[in-house]
C-alpha atoms as a PDB file:
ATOM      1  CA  UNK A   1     -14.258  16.981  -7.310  1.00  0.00           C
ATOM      2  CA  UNK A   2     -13.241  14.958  -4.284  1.00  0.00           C
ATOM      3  CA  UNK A   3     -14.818  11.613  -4.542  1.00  0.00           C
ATOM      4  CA  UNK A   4     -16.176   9.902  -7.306  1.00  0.00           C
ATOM      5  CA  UNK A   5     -17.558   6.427  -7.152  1.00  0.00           C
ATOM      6  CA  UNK A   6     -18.347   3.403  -9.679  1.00  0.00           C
ATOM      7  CA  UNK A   7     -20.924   0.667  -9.600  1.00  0.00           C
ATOM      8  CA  UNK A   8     -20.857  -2.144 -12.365  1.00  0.00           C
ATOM      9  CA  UNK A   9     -24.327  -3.772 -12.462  1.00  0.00           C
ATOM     10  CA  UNK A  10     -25.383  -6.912 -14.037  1.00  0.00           C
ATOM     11  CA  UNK A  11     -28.589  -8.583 -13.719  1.00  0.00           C
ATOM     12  CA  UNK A  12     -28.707  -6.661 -10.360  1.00  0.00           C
ATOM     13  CA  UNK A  13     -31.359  -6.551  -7.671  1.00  0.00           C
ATOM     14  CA  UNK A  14     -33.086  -3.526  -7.216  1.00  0.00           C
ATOM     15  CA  UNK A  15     -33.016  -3.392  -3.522  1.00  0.00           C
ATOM     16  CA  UNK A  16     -29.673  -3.954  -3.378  1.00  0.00           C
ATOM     17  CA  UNK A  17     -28.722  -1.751  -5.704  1.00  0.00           C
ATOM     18  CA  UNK A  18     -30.408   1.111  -3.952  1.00  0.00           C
ATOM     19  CA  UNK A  19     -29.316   0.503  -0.594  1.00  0.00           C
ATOM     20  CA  UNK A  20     -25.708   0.761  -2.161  1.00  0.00           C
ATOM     21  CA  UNK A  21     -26.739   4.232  -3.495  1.00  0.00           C
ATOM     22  CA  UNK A  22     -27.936   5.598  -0.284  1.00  0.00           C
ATOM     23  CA  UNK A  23     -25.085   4.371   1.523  1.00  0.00           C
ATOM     24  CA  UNK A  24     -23.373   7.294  -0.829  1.00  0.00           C
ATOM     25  CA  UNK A  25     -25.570  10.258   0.450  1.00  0.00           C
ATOM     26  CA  UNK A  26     -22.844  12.719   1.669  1.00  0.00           C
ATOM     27  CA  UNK A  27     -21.252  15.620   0.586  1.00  0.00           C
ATOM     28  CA  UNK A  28     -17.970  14.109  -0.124  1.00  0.00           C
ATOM     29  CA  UNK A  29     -19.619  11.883  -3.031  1.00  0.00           C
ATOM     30  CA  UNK A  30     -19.869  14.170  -6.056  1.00  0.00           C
ATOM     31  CA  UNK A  31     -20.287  11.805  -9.112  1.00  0.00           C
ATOM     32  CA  UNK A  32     -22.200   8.331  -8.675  1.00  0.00           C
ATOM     33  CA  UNK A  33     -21.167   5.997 -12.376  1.00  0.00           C
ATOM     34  CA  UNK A  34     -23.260   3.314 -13.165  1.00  0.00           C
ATOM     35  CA  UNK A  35     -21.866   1.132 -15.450  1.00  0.00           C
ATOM     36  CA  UNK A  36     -24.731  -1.283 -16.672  1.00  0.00           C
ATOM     37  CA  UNK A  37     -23.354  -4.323 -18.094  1.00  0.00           C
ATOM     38  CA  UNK A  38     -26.463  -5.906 -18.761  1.00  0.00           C
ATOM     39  CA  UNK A  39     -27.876  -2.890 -20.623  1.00  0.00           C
ATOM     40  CA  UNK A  40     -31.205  -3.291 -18.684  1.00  0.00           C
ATOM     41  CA  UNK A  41     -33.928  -0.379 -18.901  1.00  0.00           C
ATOM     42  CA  UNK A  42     -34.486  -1.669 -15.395  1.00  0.00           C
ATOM     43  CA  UNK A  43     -31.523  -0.531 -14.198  1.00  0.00           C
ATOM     44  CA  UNK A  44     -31.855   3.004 -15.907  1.00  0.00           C
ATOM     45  CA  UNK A  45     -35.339   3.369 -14.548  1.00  0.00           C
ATOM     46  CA  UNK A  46     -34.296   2.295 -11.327  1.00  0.00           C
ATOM     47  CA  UNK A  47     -31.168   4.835 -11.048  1.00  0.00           C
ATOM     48  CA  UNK A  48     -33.225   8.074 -12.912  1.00  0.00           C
ATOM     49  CA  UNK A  49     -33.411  10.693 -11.017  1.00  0.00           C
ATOM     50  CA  UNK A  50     -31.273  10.015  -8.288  1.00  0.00           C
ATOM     51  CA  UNK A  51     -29.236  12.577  -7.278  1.00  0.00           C
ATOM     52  CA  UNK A  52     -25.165  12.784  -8.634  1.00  0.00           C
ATOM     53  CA  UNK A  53     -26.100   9.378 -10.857  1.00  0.00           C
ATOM     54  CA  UNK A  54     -24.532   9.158 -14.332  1.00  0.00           C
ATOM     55  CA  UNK A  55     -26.181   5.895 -15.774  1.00  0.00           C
ATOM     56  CA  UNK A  56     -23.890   4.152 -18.773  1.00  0.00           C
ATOM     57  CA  UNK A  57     -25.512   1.343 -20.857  1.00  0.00           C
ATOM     58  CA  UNK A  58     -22.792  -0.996 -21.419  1.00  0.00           C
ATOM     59  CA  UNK A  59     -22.244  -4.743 -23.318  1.00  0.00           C
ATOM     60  CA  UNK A  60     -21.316  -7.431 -20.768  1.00  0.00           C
ATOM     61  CA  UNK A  61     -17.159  -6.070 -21.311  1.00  0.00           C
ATOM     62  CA  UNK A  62     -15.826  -7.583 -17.629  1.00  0.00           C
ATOM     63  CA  UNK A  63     -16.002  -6.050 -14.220  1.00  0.00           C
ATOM     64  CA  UNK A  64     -12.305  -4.214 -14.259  1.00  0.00           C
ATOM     65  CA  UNK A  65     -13.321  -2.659 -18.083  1.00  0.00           C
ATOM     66  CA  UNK A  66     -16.389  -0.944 -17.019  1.00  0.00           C
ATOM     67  CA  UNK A  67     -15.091   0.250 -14.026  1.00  0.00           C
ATOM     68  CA  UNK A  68     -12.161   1.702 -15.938  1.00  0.00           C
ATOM     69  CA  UNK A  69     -14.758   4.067 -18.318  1.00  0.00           C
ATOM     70  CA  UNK A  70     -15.516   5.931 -14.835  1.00  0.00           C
ATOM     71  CA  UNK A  71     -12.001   5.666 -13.659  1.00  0.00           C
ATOM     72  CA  UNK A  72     -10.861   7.580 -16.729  1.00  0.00           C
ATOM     73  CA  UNK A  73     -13.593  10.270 -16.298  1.00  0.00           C
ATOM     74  CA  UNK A  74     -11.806  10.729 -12.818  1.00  0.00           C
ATOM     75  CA  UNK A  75      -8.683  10.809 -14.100  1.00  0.00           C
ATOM     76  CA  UNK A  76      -9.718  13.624 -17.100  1.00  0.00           C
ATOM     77  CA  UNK A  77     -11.946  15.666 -14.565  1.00  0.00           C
ATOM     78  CA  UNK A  78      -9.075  15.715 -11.815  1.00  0.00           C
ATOM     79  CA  UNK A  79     -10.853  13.485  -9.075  1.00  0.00           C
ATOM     80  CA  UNK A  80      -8.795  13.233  -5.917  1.00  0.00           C
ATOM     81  CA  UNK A  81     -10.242   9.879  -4.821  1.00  0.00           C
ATOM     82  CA  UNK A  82     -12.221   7.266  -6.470  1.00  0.00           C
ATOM     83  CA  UNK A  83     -14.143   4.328  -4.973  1.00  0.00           C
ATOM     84  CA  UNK A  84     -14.511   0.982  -6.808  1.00  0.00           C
ATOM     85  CA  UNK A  85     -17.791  -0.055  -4.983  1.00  0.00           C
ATOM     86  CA  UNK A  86     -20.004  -3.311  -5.543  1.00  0.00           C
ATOM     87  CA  UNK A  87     -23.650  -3.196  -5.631  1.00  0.00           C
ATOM     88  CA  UNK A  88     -24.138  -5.405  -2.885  1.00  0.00           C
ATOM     89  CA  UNK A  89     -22.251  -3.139  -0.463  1.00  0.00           C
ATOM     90  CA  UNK A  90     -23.587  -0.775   2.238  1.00  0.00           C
ATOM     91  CA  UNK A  91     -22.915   1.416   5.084  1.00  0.00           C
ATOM     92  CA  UNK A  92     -23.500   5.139   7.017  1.00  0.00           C
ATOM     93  CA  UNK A  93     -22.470   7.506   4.622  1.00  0.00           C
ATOM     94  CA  UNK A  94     -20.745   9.140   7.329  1.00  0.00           C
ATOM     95  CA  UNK A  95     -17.909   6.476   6.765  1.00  0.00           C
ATOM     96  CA  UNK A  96     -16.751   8.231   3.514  1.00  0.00           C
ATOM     97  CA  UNK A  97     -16.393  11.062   5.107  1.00  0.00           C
ATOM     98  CA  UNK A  98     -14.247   9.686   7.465  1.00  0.00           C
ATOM     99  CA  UNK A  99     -11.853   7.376   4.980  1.00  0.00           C
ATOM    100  CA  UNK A 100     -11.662  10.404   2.941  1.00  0.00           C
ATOM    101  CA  UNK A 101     -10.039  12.581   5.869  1.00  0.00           C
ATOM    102  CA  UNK A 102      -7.766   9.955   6.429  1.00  0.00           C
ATOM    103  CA  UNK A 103      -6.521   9.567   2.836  1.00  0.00           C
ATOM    104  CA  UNK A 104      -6.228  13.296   3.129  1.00  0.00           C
ATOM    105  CA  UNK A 105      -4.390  13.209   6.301  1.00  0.00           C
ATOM    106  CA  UNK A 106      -1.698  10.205   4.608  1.00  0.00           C
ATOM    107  CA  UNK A 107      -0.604  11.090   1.151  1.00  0.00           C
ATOM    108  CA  UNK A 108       1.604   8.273   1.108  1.00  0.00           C
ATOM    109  CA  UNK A 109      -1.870   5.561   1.168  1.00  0.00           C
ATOM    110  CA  UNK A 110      -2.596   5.089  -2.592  1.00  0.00           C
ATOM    111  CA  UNK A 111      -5.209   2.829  -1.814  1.00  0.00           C
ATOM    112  CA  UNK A 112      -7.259   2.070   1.441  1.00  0.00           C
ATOM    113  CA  UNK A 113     -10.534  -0.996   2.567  1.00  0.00           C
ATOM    114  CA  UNK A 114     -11.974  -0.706   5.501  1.00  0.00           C
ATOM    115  CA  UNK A 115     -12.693  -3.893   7.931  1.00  0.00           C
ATOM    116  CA  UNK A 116     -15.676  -5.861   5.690  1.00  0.00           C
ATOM    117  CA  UNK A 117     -18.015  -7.926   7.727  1.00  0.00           C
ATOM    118  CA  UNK A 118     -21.639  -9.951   6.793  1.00  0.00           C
ATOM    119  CA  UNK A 119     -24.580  -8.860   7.654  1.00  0.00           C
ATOM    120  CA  UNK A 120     -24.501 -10.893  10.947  1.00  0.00           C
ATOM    121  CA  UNK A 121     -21.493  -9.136  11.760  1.00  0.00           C
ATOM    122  CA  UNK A 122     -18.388 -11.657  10.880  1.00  0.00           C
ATOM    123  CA  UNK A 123     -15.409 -10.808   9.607  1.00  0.00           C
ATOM    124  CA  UNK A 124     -14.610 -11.327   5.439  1.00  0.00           C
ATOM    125  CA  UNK A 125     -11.652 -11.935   5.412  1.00  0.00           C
ATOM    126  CA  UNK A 126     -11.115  -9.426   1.812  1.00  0.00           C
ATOM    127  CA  UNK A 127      -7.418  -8.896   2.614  1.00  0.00           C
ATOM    128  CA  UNK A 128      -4.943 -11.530   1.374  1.00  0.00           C
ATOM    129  CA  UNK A 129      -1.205 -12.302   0.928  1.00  0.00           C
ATOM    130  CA  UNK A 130      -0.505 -12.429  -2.983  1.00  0.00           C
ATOM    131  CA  UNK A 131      -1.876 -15.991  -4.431  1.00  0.00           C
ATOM    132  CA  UNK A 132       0.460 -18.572  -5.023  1.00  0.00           C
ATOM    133  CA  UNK A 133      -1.185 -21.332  -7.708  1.00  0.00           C
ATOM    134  CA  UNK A 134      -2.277 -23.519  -4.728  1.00  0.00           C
ATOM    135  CA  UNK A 135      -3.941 -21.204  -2.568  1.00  0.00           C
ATOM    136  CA  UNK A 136      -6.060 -20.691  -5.429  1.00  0.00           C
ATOM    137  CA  UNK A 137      -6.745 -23.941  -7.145  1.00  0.00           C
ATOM    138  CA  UNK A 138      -6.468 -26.054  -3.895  1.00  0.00           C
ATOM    139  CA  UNK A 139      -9.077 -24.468  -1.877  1.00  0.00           C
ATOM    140  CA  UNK A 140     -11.607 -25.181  -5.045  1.00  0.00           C
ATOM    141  CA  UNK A 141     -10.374 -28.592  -5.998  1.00  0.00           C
ATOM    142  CA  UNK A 142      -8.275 -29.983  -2.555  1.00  0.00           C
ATOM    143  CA  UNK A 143     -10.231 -31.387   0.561  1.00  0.00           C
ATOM    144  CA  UNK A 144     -10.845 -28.701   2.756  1.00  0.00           C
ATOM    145  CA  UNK A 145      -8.736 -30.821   5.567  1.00  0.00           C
ATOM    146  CA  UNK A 146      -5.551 -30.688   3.423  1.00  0.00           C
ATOM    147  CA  UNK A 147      -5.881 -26.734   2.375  1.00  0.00           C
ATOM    148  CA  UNK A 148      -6.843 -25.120   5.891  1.00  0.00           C
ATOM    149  CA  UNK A 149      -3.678 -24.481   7.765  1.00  0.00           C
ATOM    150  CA  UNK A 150      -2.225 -22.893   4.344  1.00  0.00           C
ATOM    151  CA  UNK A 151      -5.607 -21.075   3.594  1.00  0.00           C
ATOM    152  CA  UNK A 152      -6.231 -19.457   7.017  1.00  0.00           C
ATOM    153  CA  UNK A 153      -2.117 -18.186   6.196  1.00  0.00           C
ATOM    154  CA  UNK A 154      -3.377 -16.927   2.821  1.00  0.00           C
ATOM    155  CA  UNK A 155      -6.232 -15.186   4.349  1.00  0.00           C
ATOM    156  CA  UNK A 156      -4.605 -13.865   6.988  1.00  0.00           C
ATOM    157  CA  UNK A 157      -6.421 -15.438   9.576  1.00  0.00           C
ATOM    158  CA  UNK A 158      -3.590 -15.240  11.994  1.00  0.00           C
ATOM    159  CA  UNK A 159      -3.248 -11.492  11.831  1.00  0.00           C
ATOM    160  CA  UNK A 160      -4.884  -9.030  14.313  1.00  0.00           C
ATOM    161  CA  UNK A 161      -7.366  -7.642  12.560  1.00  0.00           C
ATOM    162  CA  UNK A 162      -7.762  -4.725  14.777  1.00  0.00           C
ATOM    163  CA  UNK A 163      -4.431  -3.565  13.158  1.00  0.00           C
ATOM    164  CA  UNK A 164      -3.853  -1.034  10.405  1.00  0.00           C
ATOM    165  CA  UNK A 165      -1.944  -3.480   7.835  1.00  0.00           C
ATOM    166  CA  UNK A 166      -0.330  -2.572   4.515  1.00  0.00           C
ATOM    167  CA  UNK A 167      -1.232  -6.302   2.569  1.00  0.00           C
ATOM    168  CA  UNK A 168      -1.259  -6.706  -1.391  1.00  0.00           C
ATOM    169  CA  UNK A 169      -4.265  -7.781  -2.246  1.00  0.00           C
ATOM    170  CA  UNK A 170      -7.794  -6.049  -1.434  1.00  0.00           C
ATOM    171  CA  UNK A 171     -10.644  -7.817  -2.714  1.00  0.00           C
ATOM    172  CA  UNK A 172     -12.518  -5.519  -5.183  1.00  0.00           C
ATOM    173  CA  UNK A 173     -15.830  -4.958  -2.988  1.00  0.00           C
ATOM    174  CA  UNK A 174     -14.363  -2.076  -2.124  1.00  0.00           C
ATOM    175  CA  UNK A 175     -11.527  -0.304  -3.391  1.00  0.00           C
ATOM    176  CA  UNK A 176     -10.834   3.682  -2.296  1.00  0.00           C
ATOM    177  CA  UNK A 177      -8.390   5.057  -4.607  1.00  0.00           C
ATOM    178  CA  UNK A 178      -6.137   7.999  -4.916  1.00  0.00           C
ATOM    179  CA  UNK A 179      -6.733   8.960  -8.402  1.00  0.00           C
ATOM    180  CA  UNK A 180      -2.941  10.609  -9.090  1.00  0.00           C
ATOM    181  CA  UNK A 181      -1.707   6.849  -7.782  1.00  0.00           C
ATOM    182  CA  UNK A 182      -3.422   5.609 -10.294  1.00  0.00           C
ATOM    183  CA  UNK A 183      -1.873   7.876 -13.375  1.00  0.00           C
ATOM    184  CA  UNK A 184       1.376   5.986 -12.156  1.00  0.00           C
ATOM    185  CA  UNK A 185       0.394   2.295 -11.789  1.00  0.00           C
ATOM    186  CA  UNK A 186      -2.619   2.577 -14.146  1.00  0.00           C
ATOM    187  CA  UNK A 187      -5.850   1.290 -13.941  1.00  0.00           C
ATOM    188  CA  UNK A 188      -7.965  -2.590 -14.295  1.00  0.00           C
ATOM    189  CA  UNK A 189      -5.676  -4.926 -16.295  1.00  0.00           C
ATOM    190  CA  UNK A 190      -9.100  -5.320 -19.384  1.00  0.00           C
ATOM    191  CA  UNK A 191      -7.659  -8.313 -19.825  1.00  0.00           C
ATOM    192  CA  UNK A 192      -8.889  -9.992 -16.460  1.00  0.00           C
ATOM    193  CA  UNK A 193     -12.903 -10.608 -17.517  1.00  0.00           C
ATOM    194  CA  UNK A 194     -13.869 -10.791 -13.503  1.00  0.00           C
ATOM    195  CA  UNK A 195     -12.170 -11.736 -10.629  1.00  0.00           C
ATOM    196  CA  UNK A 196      -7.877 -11.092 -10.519  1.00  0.00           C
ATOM    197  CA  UNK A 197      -8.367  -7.828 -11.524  1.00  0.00           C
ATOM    198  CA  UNK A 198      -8.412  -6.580  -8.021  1.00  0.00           C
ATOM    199  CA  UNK A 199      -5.031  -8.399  -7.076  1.00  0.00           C
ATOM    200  CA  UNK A 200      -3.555  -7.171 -10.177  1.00  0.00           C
ATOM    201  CA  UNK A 201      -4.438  -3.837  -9.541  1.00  0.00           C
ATOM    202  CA  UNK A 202      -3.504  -3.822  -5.662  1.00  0.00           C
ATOM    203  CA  UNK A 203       0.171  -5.340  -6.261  1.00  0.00           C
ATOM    204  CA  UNK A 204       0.864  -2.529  -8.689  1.00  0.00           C
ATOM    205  CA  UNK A 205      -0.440   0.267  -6.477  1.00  0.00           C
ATOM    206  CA  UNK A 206       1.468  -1.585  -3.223  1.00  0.00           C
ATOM    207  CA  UNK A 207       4.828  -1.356  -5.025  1.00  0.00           C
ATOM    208  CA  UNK A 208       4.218   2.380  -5.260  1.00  0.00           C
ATOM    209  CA  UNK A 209       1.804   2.845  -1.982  1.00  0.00           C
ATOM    210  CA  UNK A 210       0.208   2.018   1.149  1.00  0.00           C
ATOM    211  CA  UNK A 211      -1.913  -0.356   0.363  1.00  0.00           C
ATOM    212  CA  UNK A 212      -4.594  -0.099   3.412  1.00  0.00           C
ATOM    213  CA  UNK A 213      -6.357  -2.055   5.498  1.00  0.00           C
ATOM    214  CA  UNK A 214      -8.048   0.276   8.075  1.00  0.00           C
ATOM    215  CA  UNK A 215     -10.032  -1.553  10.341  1.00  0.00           C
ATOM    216  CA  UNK A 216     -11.410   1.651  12.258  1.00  0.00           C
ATOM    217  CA  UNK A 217     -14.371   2.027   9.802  1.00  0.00           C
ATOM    218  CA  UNK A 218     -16.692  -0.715   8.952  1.00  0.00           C
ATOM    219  CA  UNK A 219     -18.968  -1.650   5.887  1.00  0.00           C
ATOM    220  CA  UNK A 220     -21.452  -4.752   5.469  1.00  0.00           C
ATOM    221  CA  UNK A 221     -20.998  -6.754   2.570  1.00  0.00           C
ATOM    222  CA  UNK A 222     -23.420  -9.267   1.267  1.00  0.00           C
ATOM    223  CA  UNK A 223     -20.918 -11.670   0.050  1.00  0.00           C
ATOM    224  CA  UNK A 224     -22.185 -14.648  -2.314  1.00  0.00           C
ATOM    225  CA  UNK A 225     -19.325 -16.357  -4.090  1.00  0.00           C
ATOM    226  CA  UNK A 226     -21.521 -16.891  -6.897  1.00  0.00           C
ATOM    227  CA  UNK A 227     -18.304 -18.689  -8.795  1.00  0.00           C
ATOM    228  CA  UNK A 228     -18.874 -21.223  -6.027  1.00  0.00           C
ATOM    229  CA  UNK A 229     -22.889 -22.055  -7.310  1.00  0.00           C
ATOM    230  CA  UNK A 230     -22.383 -21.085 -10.885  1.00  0.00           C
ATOM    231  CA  UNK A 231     -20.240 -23.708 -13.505  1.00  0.00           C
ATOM    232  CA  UNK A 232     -20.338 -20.601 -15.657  1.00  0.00           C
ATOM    233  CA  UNK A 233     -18.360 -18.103 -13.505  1.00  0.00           C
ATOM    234  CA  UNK A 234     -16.520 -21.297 -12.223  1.00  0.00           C
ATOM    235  CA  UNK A 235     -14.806 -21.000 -15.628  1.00  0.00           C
ATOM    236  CA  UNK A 236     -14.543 -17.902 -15.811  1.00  0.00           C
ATOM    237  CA  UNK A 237     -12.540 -17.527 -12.561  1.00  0.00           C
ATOM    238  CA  UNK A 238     -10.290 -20.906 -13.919  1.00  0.00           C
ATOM    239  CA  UNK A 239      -9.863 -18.736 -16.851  1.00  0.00           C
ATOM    240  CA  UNK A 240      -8.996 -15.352 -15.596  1.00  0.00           C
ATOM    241  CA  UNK A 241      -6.506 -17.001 -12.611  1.00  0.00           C
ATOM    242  CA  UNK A 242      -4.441 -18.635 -15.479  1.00  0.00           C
ATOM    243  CA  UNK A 243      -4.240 -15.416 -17.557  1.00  0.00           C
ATOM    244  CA  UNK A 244      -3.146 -13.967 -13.937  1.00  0.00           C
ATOM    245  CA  UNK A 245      -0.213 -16.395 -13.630  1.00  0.00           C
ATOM    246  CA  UNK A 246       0.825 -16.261 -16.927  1.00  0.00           C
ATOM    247  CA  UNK A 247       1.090 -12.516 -16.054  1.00  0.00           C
ATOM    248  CA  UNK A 248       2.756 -12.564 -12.900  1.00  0.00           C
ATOM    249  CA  UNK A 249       4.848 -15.669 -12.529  1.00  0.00           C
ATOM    250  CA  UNK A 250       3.333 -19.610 -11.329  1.00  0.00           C
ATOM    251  CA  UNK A 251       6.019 -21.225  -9.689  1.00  0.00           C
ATOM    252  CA  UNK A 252       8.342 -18.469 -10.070  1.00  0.00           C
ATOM    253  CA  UNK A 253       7.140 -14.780  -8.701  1.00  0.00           C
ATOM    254  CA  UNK A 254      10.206 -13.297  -6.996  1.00  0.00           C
ATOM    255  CA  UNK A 255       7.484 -10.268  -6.003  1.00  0.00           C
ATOM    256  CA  UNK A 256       5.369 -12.297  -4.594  1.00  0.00           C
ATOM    257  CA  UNK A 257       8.149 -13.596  -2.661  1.00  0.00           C
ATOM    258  CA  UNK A 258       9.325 -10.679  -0.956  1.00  0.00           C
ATOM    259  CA  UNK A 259       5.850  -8.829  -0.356  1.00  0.00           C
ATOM    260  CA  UNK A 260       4.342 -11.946   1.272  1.00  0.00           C
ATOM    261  CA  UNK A 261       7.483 -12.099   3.387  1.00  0.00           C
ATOM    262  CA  UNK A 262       7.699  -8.048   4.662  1.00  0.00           C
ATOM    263  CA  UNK A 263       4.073  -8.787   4.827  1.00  0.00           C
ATOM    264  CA  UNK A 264       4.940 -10.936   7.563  1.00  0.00           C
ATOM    265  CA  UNK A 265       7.607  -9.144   9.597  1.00  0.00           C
ATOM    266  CA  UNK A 266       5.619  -6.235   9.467  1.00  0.00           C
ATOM    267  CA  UNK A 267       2.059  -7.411  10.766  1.00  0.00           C
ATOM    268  CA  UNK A 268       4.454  -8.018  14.024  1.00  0.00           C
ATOM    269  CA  UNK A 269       5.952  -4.822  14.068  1.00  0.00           C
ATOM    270  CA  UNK A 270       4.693  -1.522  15.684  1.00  0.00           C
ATOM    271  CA  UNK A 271       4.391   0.632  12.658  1.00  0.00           C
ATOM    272  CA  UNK A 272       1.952  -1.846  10.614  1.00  0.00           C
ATOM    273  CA  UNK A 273       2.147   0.774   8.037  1.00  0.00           C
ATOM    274  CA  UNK A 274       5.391   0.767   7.395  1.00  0.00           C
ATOM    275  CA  UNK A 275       7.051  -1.622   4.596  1.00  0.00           C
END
């Protein structure tokens, strides 16, 4: 099988959720996992019938969990690529297609995003340097007028983004993976509930890989930073960052370090591939 792709679901709308679907109606696709976490008959009667849809009725186990009961499907059934997709995600099909070729074409890209934009066209800025403790607690809990030189530098504001770039962190709206990279750097860290789980994951496969961002394809993304309306998943995110630092180093992250830095010599060189 070429492509798989995974969807976790969650109290999710049902027009979204089927404009995500369609947006997966090409030949390259060959297995569609649903991973329910809300366990919602909804959700099964919404997805039955649709063509290449496996539908999984899950408890509420985290976002990087149930995404890792498909990924390990691709990994037993000897998927080539797998995308980590969000419901609220869409685009021509013919894009997969496309990033696909291209994956094919560059053996040595282990994981690729395309350039993310809102409905009204703007750029989302989903590729980052790696977090230092401020960039993420400071733009929650700082003024805005103290954290926006350093945040536009996190989120690579300053960076053509017209540019092929190999940076560390993808967000995980949308996450193409080569599925042998994976048996290497492994998969979601189940540890991470929601939200780190995609840096964690991208740092691992960027000390093996290309890490992509490949700005000649384009999806729409319906971005809602529900952590930033709910106190719930405001928690949760506190939570989850702290387990992610523990992890990977506060103060002290010597990898960090050095990727942010050739991160930054090569955006400015002429290969932006290259590390």
């Amino acid at each position: 099988m070429k492509l798989a792709v995974s969807i976790v679901t969650f109290r999710t709308d049902e027009a979204e959720l089927r404009a995500c679907v369609a947006s997966l109606d090409t030949d390259a696709v060959g297995r569609i996992s649903i991973i329910d976490n809300g366990s919602e008959p909804r959700i099964l009667d919404i997805v039955s019938g649709m063509p290449k849809v496996r539908y999984t009725a899950s408890a509420n186990i985290g976002y990087g969990a149930a995404h890792n009961i498909a990924l390990r499907e691709s990994l037993a059934d000897g998927v080539e690529y797998h995308l980590v997709l969000n419901s609220d995600v869409r685009f021509d099909p013919a894009v997969l297609q496309r990033l696909v070729g291209y994956m094919d074409a560059h053996p040595n890209v282990g994981q690729l995003q395309p350039r993310i934009v809102y409905p009204d066209g703007e750029i989302q800025y989903t590729v980052r340097r790696l977090p230092a403790p401020l960039d993420v607690f400071g733009r929650r809990f700082l003024p805005a007028r103290w954290m926006r030189r350093r945040n536009d530098r996190y989120l690579l504001k300053d960076l053509d983004h017209d540019r092929e770039l190999n940076v560390p962190y993808h967000q995980g709206s949308f996450m193409l993976l080569r599925v042998d990279a994976l048996r290497q750097v492994g998969l979601f860290d189940e540890r991470f509930f929601m939200y780190p789980e995609d840096i964690d994951l991208t740092r691992r496969m960027h000390s093996r890989y290309v890490t992509l961002y490949y700005p000649a394809e384009t999806i729409i993304h319906d971005h809602r930073r529900e952590s930033y309306r709910s106190g719930r998943l405001l928690r949760i995110h506190i939570v989850n960052m702290i387990r992610y630092f523990n992890k990977w180093g506060w103060l002290f992250d010597s990898e960090r370090r050095r990727v942010n830095r050739l991160l930054s010599a090569q955006a400015y060189s002429k290969d932006a591939r290259r590390k």
